[in-house]
Every structure is written in C-alpha cells, then in structure tokens.
C-alpha atoms as a PDB file:
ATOM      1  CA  UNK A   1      27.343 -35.196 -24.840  1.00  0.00           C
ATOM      2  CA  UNK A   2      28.354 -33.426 -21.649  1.00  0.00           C
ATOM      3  CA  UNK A   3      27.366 -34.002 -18.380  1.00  0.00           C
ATOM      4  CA  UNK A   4      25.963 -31.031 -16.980  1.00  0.00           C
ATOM      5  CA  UNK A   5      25.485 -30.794 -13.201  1.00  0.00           C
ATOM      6  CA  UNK A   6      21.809 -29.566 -12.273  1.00  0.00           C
ATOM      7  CA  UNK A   7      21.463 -27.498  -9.310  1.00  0.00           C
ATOM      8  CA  UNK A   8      18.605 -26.768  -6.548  1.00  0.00           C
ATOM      9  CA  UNK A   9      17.841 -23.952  -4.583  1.00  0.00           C
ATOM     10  CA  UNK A  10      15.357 -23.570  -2.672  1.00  0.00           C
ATOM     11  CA  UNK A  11      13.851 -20.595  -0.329  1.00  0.00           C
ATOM     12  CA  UNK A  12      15.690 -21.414   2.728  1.00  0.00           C
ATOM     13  CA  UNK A  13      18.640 -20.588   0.496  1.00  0.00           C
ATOM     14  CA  UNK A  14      18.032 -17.279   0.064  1.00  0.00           C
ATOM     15  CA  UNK A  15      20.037 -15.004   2.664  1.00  0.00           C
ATOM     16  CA  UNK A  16      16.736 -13.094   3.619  1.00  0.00           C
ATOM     17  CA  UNK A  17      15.034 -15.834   4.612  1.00  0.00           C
ATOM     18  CA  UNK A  18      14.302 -17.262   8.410  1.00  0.00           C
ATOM     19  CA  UNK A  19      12.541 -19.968   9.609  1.00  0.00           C
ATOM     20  CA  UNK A  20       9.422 -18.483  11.436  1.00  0.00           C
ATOM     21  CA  UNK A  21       9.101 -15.199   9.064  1.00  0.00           C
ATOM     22  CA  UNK A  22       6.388 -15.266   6.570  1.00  0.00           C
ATOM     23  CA  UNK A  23       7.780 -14.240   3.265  1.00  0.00           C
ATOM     24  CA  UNK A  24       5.512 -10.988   3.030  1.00  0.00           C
ATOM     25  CA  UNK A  25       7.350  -9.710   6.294  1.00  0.00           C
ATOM     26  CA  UNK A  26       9.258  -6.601   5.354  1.00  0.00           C
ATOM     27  CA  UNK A  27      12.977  -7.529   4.901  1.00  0.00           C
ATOM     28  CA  UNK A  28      14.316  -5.329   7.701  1.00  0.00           C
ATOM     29  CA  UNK A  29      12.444  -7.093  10.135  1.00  0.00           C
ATOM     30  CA  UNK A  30      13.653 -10.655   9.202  1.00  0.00           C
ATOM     31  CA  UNK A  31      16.886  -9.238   9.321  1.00  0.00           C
ATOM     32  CA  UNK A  32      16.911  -8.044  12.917  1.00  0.00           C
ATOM     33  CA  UNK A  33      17.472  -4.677  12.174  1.00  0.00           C
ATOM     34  CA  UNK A  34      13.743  -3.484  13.016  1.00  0.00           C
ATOM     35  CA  UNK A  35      12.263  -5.212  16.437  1.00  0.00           C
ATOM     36  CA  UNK A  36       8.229  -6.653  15.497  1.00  0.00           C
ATOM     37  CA  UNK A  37       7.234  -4.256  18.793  1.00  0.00           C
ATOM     38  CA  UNK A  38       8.318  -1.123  17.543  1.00  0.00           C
ATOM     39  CA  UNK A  39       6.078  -1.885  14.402  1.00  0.00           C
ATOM     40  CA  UNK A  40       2.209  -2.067  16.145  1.00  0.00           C
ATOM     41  CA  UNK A  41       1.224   1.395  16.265  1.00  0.00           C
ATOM     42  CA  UNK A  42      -1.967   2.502  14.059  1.00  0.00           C
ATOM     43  CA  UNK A  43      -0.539   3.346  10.741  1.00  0.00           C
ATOM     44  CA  UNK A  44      -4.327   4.404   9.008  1.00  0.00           C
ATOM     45  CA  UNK A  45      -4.225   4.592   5.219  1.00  0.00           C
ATOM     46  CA  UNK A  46      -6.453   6.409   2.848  1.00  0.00           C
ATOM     47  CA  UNK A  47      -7.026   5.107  -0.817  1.00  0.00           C
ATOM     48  CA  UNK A  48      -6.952   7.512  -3.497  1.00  0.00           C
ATOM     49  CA  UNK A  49      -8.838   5.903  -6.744  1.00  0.00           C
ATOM     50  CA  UNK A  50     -11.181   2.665  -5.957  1.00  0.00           C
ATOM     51  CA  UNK A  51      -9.525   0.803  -8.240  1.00  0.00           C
ATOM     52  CA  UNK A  52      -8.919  -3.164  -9.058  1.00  0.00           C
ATOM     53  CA  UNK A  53      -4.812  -2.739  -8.297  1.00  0.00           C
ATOM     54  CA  UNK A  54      -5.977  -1.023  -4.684  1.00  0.00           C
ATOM     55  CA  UNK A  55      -8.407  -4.142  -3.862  1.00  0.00           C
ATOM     56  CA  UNK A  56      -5.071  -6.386  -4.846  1.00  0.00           C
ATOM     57  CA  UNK A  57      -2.716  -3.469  -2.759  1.00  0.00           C
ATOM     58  CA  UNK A  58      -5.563  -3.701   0.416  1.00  0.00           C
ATOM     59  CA  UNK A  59      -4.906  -7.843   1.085  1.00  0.00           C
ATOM     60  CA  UNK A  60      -1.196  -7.430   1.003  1.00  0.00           C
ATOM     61  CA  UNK A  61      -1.431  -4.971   3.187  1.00  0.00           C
ATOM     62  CA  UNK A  62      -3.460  -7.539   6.049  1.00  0.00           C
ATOM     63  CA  UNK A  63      -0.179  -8.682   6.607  1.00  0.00           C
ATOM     64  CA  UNK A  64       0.888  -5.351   8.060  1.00  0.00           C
ATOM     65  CA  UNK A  65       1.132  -5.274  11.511  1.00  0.00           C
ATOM     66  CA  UNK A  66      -0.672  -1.977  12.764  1.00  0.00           C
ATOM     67  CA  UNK A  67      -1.990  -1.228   9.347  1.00  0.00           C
ATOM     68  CA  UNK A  68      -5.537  -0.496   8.505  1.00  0.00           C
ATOM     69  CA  UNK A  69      -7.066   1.214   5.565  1.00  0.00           C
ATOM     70  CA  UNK A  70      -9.786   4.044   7.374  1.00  0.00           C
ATOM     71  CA  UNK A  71     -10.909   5.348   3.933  1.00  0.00           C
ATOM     72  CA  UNK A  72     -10.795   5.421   0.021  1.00  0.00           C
ATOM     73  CA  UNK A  73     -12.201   8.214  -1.984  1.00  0.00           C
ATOM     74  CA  UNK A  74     -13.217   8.114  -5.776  1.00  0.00           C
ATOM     75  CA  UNK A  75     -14.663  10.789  -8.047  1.00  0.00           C
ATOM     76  CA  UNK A  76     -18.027   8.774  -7.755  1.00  0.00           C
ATOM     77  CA  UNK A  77     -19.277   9.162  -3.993  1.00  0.00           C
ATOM     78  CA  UNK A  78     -21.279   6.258  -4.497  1.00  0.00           C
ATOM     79  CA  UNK A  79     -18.677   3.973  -6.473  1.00  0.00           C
ATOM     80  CA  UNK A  80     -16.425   4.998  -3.637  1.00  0.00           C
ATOM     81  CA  UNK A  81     -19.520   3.997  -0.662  1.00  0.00           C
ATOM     82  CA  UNK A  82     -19.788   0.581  -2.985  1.00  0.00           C
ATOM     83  CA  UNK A  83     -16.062   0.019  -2.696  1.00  0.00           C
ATOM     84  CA  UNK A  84     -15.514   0.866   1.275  1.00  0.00           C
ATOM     85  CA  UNK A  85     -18.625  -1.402   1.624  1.00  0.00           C
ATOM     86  CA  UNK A  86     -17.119  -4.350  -0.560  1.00  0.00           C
ATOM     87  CA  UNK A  87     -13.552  -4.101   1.272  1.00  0.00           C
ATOM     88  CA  UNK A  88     -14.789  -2.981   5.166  1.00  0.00           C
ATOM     89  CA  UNK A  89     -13.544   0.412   4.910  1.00  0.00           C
ATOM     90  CA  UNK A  90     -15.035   2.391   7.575  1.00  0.00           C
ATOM     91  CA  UNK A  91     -15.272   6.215   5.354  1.00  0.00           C
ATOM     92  CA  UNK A  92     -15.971   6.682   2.211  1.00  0.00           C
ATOM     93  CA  UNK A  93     -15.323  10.318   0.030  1.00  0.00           C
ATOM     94  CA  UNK A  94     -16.426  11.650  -3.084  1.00  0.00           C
ATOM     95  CA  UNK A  95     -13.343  13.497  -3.988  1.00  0.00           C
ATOM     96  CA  UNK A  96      -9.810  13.460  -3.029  1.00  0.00           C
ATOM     97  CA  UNK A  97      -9.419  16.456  -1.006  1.00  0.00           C
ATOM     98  CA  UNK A  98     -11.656  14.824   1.315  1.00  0.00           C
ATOM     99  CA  UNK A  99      -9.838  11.878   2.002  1.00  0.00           C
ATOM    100  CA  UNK A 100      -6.655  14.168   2.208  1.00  0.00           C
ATOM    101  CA  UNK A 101      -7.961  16.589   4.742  1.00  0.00           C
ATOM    102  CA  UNK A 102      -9.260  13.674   7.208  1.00  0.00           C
ATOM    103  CA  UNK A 103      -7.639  13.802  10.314  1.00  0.00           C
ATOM    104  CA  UNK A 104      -7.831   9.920  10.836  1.00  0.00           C
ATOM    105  CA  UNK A 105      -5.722   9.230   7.487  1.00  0.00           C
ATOM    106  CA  UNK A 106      -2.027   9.106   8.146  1.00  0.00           C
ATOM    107  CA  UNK A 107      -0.987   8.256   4.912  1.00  0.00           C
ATOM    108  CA  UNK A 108      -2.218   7.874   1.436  1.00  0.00           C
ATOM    109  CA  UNK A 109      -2.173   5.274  -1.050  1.00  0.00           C
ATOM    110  CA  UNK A 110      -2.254   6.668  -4.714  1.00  0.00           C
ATOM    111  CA  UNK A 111      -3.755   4.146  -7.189  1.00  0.00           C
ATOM    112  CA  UNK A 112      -5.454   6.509  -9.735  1.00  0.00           C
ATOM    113  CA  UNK A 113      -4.484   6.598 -13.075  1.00  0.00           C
ATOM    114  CA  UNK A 114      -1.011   7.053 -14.263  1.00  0.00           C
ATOM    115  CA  UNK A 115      -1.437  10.739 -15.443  1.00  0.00           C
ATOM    116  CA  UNK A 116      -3.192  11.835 -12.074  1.00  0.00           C
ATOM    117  CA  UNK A 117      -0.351  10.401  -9.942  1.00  0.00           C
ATOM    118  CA  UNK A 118       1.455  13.831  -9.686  1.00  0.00           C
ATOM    119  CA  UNK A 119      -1.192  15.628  -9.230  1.00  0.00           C
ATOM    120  CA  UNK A 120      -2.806  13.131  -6.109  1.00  0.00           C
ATOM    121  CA  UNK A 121       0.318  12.960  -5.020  1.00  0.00           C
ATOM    122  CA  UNK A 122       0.469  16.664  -4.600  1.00  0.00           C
ATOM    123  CA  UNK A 123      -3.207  17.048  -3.116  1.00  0.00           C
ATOM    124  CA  UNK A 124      -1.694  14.743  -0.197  1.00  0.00           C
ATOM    125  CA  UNK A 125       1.323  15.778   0.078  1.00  0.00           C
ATOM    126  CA  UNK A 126       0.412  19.349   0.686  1.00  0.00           C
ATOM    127  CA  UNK A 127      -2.204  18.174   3.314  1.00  0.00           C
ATOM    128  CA  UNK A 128       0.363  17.174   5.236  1.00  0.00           C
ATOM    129  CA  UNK A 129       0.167  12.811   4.489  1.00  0.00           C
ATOM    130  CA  UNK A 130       3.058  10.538   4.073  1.00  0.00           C
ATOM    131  CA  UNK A 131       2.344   9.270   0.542  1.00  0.00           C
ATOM    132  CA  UNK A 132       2.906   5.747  -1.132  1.00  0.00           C
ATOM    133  CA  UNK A 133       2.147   6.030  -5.102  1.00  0.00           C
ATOM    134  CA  UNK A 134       2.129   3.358  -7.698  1.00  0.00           C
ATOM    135  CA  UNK A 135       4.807   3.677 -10.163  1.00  0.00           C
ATOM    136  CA  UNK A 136       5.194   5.668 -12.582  1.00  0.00           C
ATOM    137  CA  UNK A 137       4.998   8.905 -10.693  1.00  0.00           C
ATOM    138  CA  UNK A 138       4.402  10.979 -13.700  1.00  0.00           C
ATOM    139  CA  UNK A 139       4.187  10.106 -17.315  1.00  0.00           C
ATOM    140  CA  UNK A 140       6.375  13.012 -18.360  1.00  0.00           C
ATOM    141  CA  UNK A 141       9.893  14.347 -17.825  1.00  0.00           C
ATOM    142  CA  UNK A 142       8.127  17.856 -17.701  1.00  0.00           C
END
C-alpha cells in the first residue's frame, strides 16, 4: 500500500480571488483592471422570452452594479404582464419588436428558444441594442 499525500485547496487559493470581492463580481474587477466607479451607470435590459432560465438569469443579475431589467416581452401580452408583475419589471410587451424598439432598453437579453435565437438576435440587433444571447446561437451551420 502506498501512501498517497491528500491535498486541499480552498477558494482563497484560486488566483482570482480577493478578500472583500463577492465571488459573482465580474473577474476584471477583482483583478484591478476595471475601477467599481466606472461600473454604476444605468445599464437597462430588456428580456426577450419570459422564460424559467430568464427568472434564474434576472437574480444573478441583482448583483450587477447599475443593472436593471426595464422590460421583458413574450408572444403572450398577458403571460408577459404576469411575468413583469411576478419579477418587478416595470414594461411589459406582447411581441419582440416592441421591446426592441423601446427607447429605455439598452440591451437585450435573448432567452427564447434555441431555434429563435438568430432570429431575436437579429430583431435587436438591427434596432440598434447591444445583445447578450443564451448559447447556442443557432442550431444550424446554415
């Protein structure tokens, strides 16, 4: 029988970690290289799809400093009124263009289903939003 030598680790062994940081705080800002201040301006997201992995996305992103979801949108005006209701979103649209073309949404989270991601991601994209999908992108090459 060998003796085998059983090692620890623990978080404060990881290189990304610091004392202080929670670990949801994005990596560049526990490494110094982006200052907490230059972080709290309104960044307003709009939800595409009312959906269970957008409720999950929506308390991560309480952590965010600056960050506030201003709308969701569904095919169903009245699942998506149910959903902003549930969650305290503030609007509440009935398709996606509508979320898209709203002035107050800066960027758009896309949490439809997996073979509507290119297309949502279009709709945003060409109304001018930053745009944050859920992977896969597509479910094609083509």
């Amino acid at each position: 029988m060998t003796d085998q030598k059983q090692t620890t680790t623990s978080v404060s062994d990881d290189p990304n970690f610091f004392e202080g940081w929670p670990m949801s705080t994005p990596l560049d800002i526990r490494l110094g290289q982006t200052n907490e201040n230059g972080i709290n301006f309104p960044l307003r997201w709009g939800i595409i799809s009312a959906s269970a992995i957008a409720s999950d996305w929506i308390k991560s992103l309480q952590d965010v400093p600056g960050a506030s979801v201003v709308a969701v949108a569904a095919r169903d005006k009245a699942r998506a009124a149910a959903y902003a209701e549930a969650h305290g979103i503030p609007a509440a649209y009935g398709t996606y263009e509508e979320l898209c073309n709203d002035p107050n949404v800066d960027i758009v989270y896309i949490a439809s289903k997996t073979w509507d991601h290119h297309r949502d991601m279009l709709t945003a994209i060409n109304a001018g939003k930053h745009v944050l999908c859920e992977k896969p992108f597509t479910d094609t090459a083509e």
